[in-house]
PDB file of N, CA and C in Angstrom:
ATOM      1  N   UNK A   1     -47.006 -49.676   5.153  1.00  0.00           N
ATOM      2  CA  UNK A   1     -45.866 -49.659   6.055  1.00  0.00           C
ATOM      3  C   UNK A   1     -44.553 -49.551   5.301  1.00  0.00           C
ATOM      4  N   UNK A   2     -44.614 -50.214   4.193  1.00  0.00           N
ATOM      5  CA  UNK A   2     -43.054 -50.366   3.884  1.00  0.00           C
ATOM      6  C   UNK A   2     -43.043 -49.012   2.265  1.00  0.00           C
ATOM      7  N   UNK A   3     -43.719 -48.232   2.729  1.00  0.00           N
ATOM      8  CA  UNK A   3     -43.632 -46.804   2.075  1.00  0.00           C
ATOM      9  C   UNK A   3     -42.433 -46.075   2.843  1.00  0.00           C
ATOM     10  N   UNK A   4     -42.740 -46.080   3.991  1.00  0.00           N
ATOM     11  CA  UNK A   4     -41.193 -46.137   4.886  1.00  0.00           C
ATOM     12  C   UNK A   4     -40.101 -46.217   5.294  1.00  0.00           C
ATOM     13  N   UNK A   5     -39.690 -47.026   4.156  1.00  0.00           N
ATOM     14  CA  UNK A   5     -38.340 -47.607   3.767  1.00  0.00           C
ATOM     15  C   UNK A   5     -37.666 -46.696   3.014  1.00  0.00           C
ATOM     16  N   UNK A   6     -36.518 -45.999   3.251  1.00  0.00           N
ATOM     17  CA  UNK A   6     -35.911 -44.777   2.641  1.00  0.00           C
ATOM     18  C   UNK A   6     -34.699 -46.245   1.589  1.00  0.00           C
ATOM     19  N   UNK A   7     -34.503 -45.436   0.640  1.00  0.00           N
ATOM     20  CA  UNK A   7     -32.815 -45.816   0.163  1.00  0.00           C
ATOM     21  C   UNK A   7     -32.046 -45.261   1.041  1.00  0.00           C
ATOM     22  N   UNK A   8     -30.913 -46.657   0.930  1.00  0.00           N
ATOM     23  CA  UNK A   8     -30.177 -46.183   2.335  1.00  0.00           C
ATOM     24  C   UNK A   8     -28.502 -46.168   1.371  1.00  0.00           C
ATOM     25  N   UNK A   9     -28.879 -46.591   0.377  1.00  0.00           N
ATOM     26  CA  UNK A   9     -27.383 -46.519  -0.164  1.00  0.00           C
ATOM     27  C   UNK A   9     -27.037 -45.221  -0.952  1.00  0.00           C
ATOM     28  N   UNK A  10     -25.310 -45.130  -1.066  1.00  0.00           N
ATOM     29  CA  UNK A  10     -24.769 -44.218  -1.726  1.00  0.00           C
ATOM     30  C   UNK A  10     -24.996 -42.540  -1.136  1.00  0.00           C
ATOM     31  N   UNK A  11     -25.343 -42.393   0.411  1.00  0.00           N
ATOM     32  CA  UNK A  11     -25.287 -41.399   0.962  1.00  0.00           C
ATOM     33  C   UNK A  11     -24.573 -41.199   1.486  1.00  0.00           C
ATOM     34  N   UNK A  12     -23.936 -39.704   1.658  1.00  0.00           N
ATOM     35  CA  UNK A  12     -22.632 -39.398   2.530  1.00  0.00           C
ATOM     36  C   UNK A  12     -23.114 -38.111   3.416  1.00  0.00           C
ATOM     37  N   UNK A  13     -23.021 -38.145   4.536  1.00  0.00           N
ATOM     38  CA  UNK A  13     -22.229 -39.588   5.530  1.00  0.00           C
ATOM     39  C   UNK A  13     -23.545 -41.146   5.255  1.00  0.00           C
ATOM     40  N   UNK A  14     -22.772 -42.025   4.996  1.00  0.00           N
ATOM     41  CA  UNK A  14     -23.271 -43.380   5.039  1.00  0.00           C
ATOM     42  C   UNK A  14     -24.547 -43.621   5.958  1.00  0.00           C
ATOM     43  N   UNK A  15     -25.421 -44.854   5.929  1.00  0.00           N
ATOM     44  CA  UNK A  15     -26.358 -44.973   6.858  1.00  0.00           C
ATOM     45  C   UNK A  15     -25.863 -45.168   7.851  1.00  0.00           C
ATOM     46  N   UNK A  16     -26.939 -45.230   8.957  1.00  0.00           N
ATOM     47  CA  UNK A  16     -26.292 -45.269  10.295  1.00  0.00           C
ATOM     48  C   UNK A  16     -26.933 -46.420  10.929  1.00  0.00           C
ATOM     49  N   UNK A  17     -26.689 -46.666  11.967  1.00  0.00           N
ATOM     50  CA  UNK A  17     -27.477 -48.339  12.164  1.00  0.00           C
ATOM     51  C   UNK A  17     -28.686 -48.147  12.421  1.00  0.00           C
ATOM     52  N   UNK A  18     -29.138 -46.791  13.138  1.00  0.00           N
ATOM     53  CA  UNK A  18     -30.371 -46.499  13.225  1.00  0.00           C
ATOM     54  C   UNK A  18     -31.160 -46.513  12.243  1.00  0.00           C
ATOM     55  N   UNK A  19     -30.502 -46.466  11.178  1.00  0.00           N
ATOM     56  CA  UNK A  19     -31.557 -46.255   9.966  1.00  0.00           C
ATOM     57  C   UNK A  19     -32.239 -47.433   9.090  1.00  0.00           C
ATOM     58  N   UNK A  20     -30.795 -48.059   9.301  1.00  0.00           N
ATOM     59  CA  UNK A  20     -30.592 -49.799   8.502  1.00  0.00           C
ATOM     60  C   UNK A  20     -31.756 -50.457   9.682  1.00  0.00           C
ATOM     61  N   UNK A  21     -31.487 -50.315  11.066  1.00  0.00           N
ATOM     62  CA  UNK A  21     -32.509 -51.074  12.039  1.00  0.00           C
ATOM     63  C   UNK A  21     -33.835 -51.073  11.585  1.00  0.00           C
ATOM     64  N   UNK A  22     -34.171 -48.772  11.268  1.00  0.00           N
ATOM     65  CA  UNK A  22     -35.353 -48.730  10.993  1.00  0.00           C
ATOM     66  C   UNK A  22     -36.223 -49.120   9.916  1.00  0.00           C
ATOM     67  N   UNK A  23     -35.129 -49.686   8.926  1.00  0.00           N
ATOM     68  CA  UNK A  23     -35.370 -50.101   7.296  1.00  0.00           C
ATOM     69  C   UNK A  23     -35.700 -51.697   7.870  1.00  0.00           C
ATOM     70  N   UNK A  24     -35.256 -52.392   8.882  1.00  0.00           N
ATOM     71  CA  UNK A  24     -35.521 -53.509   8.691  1.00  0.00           C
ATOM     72  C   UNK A  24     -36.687 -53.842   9.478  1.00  0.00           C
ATOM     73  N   UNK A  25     -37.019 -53.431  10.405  1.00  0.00           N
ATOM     74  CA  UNK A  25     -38.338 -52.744  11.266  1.00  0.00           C
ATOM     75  C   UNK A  25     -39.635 -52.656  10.254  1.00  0.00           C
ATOM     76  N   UNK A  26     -39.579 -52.192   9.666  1.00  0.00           N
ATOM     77  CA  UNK A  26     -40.438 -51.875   8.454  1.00  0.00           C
ATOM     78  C   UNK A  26     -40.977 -53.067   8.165  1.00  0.00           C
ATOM     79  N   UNK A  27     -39.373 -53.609   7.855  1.00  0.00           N
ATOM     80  CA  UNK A  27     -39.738 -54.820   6.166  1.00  0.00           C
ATOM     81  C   UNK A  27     -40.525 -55.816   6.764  1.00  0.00           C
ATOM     82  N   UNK A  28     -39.730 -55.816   8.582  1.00  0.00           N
ATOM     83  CA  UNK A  28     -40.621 -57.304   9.227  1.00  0.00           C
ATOM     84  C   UNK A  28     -42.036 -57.028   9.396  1.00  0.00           C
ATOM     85  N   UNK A  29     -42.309 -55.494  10.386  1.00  0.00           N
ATOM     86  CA  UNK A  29     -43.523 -55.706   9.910  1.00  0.00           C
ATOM     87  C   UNK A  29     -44.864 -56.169   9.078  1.00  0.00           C
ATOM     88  N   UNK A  30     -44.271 -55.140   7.723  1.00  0.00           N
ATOM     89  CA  UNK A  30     -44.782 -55.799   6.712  1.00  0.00           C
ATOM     90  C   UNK A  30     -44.869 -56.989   5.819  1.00  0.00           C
ATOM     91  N   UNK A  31     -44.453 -57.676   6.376  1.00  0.00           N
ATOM     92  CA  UNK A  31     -44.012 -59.225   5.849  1.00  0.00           C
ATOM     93  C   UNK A  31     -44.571 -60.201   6.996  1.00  0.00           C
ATOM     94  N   UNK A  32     -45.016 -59.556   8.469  1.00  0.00           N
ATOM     95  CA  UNK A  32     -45.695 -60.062   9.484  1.00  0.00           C
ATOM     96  C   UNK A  32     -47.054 -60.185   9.585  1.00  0.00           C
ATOM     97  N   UNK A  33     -47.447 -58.547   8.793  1.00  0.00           N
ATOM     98  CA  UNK A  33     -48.711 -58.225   9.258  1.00  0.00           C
ATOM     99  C   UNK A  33     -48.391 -57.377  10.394  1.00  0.00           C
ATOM    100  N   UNK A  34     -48.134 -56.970  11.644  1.00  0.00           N
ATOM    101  CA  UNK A  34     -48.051 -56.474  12.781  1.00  0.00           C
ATOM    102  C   UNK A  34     -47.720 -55.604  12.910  1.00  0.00           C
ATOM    103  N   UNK A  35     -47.812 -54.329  13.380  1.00  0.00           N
ATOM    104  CA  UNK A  35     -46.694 -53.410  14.351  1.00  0.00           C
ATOM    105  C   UNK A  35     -46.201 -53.814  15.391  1.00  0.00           C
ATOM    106  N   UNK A  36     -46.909 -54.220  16.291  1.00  0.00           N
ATOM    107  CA  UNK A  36     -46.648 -55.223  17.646  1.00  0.00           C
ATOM    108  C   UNK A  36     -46.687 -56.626  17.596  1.00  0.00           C
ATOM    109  N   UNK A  37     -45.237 -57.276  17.820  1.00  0.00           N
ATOM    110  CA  UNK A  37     -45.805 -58.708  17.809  1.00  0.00           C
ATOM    111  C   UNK A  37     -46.442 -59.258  19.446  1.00  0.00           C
ATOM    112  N   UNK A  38     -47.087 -60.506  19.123  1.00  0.00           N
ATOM    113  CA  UNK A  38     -47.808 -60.730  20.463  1.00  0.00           C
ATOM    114  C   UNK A  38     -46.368 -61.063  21.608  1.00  0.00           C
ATOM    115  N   UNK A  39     -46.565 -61.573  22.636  1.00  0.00           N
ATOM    116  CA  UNK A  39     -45.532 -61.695  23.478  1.00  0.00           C
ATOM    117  C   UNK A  39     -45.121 -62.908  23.167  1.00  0.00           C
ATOM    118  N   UNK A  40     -45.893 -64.198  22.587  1.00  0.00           N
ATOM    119  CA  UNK A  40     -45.635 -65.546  22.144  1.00  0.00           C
ATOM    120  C   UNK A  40     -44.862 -65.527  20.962  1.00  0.00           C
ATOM    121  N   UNK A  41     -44.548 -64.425  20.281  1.00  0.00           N
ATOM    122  CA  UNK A  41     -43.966 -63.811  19.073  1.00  0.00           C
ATOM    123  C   UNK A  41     -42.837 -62.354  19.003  1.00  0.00           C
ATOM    124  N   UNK A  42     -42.934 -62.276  20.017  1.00  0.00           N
ATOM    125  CA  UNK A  42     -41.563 -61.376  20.287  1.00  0.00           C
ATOM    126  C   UNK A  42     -40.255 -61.041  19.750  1.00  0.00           C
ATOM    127  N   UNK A  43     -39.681 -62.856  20.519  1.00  0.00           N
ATOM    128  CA  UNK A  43     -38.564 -63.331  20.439  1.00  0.00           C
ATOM    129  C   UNK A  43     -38.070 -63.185  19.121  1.00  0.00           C
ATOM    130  N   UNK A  44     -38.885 -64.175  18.250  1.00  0.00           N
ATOM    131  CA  UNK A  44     -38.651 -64.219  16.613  1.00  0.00           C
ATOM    132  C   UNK A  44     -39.263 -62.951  16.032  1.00  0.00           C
ATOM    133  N   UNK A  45     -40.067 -62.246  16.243  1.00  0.00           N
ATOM    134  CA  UNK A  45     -40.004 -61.139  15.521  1.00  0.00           C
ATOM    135  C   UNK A  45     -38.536 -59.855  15.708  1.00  0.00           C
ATOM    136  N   UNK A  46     -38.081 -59.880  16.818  1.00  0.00           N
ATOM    137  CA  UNK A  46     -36.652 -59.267  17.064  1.00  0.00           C
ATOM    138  C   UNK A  46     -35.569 -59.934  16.735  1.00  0.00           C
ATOM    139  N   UNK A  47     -35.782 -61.219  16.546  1.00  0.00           N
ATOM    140  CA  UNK A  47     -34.697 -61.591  15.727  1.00  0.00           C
ATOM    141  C   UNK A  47     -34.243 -61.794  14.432  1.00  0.00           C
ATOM    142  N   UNK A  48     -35.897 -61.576  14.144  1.00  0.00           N
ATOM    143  CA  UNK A  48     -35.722 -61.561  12.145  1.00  0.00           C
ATOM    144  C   UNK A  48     -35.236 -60.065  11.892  1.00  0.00           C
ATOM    145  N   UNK A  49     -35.938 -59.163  12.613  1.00  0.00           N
ATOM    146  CA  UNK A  49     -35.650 -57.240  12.788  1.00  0.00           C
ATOM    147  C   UNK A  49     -33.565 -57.306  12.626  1.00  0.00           C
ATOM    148  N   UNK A  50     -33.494 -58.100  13.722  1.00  0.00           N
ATOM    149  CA  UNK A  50     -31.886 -57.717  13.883  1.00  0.00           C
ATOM    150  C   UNK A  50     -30.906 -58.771  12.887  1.00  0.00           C
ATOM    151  N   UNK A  51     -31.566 -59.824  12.297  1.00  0.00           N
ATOM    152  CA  UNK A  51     -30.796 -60.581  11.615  1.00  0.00           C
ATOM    153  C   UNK A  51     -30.756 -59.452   9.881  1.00  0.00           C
ATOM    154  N   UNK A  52     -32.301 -59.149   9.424  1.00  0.00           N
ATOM    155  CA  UNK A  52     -32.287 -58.373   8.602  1.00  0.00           C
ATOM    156  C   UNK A  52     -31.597 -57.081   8.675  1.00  0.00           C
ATOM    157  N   UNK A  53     -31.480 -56.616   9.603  1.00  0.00           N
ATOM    158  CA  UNK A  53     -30.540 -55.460   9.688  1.00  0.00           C
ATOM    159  C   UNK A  53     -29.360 -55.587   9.978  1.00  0.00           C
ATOM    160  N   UNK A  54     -28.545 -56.838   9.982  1.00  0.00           N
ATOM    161  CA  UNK A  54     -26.989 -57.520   9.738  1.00  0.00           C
ATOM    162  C   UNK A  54     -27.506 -57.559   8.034  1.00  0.00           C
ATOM    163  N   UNK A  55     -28.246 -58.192   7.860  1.00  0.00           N
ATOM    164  CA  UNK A  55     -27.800 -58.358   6.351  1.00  0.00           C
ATOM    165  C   UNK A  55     -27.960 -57.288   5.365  1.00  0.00           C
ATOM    166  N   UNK A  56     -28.954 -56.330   5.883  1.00  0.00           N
ATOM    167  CA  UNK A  56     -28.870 -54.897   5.070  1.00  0.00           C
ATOM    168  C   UNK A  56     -27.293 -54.030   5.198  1.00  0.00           C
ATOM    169  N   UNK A  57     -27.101 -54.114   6.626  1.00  0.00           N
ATOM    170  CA  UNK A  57     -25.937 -53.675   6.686  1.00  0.00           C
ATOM    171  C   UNK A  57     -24.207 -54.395   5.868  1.00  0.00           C
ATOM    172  N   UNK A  58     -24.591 -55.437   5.832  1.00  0.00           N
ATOM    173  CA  UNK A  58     -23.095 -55.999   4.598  1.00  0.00           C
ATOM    174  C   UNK A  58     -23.888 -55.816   3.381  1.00  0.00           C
ATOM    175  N   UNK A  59     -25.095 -55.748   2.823  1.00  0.00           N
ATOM    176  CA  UNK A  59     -25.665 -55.146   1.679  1.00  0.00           C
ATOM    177  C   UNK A  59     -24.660 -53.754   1.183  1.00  0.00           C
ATOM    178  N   UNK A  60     -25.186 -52.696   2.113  1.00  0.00           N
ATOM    179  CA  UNK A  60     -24.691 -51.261   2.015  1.00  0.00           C
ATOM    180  C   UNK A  60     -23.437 -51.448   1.827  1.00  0.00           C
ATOM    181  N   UNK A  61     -22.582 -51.834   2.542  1.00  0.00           N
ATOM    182  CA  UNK A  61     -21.213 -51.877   2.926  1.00  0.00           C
ATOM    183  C   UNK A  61     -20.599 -52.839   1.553  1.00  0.00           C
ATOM    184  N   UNK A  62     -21.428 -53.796   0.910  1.00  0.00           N
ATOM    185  CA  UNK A  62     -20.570 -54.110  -0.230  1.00  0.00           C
ATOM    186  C   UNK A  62     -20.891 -53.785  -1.885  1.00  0.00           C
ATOM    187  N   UNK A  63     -21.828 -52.620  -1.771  1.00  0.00           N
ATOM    188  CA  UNK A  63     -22.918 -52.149  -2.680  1.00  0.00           C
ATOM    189  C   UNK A  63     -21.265 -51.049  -3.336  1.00  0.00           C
ATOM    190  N   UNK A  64     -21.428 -51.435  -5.058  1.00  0.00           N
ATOM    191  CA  UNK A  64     -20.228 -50.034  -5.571  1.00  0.00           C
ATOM    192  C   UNK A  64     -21.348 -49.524  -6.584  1.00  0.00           C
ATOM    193  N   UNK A  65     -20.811 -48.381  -6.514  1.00  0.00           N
ATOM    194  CA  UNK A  65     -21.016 -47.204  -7.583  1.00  0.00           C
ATOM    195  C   UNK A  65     -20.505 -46.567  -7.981  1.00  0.00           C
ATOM    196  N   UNK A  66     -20.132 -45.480  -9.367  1.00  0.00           N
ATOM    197  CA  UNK A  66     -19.878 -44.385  -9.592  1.00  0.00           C
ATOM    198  C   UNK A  66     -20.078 -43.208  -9.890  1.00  0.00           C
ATOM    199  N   UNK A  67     -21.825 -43.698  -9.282  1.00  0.00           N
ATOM    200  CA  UNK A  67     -22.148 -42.256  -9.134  1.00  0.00           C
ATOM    201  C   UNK A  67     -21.833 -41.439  -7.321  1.00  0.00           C
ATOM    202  N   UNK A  68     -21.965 -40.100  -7.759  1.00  0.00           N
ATOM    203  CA  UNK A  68     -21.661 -39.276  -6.716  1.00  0.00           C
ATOM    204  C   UNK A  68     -22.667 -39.532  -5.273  1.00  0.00           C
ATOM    205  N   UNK A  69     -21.675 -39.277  -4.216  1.00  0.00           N
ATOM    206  CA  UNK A  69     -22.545 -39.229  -2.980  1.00  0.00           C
ATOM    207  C   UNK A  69     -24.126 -38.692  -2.524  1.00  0.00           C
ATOM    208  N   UNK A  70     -25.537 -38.819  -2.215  1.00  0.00           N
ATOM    209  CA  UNK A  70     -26.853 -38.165  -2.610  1.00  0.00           C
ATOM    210  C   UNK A  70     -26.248 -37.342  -0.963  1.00  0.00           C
ATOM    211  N   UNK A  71     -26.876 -36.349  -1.262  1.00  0.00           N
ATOM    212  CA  UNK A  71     -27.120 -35.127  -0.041  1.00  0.00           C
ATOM    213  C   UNK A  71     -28.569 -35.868   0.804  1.00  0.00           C
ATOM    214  N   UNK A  72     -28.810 -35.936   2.042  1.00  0.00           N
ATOM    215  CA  UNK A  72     -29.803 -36.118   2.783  1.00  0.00           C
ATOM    216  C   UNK A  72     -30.985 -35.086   2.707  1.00  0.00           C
ATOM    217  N   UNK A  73     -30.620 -33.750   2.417  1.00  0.00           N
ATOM    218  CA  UNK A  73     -31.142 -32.741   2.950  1.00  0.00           C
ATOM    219  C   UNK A  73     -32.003 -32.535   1.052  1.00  0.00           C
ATOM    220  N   UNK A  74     -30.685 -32.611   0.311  1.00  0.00           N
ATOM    221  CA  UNK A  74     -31.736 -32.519  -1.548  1.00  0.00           C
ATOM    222  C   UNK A  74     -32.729 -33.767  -1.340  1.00  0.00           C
ATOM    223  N   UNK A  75     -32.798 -35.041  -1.479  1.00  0.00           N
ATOM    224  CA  UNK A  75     -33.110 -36.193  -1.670  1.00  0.00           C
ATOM    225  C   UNK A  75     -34.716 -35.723  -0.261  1.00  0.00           C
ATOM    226  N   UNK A  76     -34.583 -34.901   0.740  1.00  0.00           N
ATOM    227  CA  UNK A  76     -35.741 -34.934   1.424  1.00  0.00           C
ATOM    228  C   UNK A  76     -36.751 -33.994   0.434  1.00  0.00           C
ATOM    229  N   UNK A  77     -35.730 -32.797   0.437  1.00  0.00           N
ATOM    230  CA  UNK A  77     -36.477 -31.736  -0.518  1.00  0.00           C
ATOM    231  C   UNK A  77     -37.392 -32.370  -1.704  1.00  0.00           C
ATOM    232  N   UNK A  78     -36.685 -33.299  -2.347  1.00  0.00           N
ATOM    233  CA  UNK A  78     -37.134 -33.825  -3.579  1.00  0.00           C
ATOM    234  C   UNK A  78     -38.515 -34.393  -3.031  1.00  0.00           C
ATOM    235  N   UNK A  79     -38.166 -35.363  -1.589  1.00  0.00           N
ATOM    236  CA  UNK A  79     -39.712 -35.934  -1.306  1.00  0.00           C
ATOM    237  C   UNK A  79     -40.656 -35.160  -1.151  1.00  0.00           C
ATOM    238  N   UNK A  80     -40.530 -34.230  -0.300  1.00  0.00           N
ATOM    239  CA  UNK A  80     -41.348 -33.404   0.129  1.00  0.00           C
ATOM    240  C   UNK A  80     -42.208 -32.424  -0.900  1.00  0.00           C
ATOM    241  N   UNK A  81     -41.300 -32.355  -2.054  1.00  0.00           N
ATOM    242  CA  UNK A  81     -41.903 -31.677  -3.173  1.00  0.00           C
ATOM    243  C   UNK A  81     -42.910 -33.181  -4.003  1.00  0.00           C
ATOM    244  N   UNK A  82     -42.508 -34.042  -4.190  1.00  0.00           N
ATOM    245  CA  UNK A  82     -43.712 -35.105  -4.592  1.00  0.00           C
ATOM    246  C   UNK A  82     -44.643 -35.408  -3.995  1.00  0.00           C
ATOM    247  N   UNK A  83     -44.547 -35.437  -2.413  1.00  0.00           N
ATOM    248  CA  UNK A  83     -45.942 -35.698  -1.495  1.00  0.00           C
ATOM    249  C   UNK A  83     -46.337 -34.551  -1.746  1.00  0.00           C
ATOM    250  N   UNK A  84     -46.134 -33.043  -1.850  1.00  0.00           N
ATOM    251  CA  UNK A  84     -47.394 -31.539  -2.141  1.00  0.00           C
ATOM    252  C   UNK A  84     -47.860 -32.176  -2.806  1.00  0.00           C
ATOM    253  N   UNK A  85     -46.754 -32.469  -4.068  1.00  0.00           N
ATOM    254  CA  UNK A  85     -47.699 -32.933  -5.743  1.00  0.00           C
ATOM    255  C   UNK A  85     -48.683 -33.651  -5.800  1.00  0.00           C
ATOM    256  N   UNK A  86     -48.470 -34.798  -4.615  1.00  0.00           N
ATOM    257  CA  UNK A  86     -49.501 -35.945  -4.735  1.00  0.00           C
ATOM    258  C   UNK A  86     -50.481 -35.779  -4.228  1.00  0.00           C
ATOM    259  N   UNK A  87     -50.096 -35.084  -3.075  1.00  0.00           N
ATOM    260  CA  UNK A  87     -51.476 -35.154  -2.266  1.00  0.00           C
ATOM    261  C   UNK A  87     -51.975 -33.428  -2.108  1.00  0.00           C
ATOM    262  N   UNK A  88     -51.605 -32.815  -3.832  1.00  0.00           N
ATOM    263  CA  UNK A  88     -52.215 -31.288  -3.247  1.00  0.00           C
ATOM    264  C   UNK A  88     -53.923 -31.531  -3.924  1.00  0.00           C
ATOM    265  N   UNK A  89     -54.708 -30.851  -3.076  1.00  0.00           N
ATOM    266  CA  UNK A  89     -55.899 -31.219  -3.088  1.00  0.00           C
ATOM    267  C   UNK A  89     -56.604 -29.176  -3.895  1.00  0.00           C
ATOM    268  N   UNK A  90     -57.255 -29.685  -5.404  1.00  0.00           N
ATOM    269  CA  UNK A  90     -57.271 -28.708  -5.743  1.00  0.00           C
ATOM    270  C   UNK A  90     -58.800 -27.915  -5.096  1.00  0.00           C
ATOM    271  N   UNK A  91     -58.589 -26.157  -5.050  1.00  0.00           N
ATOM    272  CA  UNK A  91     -59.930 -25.913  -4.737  1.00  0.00           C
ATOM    273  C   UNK A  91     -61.018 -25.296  -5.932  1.00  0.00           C
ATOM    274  N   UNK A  92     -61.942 -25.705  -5.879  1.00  0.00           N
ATOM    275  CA  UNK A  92     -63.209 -24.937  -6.179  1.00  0.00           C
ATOM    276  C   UNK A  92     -63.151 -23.625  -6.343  1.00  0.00           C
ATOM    277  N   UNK A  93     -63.323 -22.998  -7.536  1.00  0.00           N
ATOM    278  CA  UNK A  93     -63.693 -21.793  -7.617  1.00  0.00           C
ATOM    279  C   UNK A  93     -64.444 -21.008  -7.930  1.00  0.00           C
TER     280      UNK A  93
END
């Protein structure tokens, strides 16, 4: 699950809350066990989701660097070229 988790810092345009939400979505899961929590477990599972995604978000927001802004669109390319790599499956000849 938490293969899922993109870096969210030092991109321009910045993360968006959707993303920070979906980064923290992840982490609870995996730190739960669950995709779904039961209904007796709801409550606190949406509130650890939204407390962690307040605190990712003043994370980002007080994170410095000097390196340059990452492009969304290179940084996918880059993935997409390591998952072929990883998972290219050679054939028989």
């Amino acid at each position: 699950m938490c293969r899922n988790i993109r870096p969210l810092n030092n991109f321009e345009p910045p993360a968006t809350s959707d993303e920070v939400h979906a980064a923290a979505l992840q982490y609870v899961r995996k730190v739960a066990g669950t995709t779904k929590p039961s209904k007796a477990n709801e409550e606190v599972f949406e509130r650890a989701v939204e407390e962690i995604a307040a605190i990712t978000a003043e994370l980002l927001g007080s994170l410095v660097t000097t390196a340059p802004p990452k492009d969304r669109e290179v940084e996918r390319a880059k993935a997409q070229a390591r998952s072929a790599k990883r998972f290219a499956t050679e054939v028989a000849s």
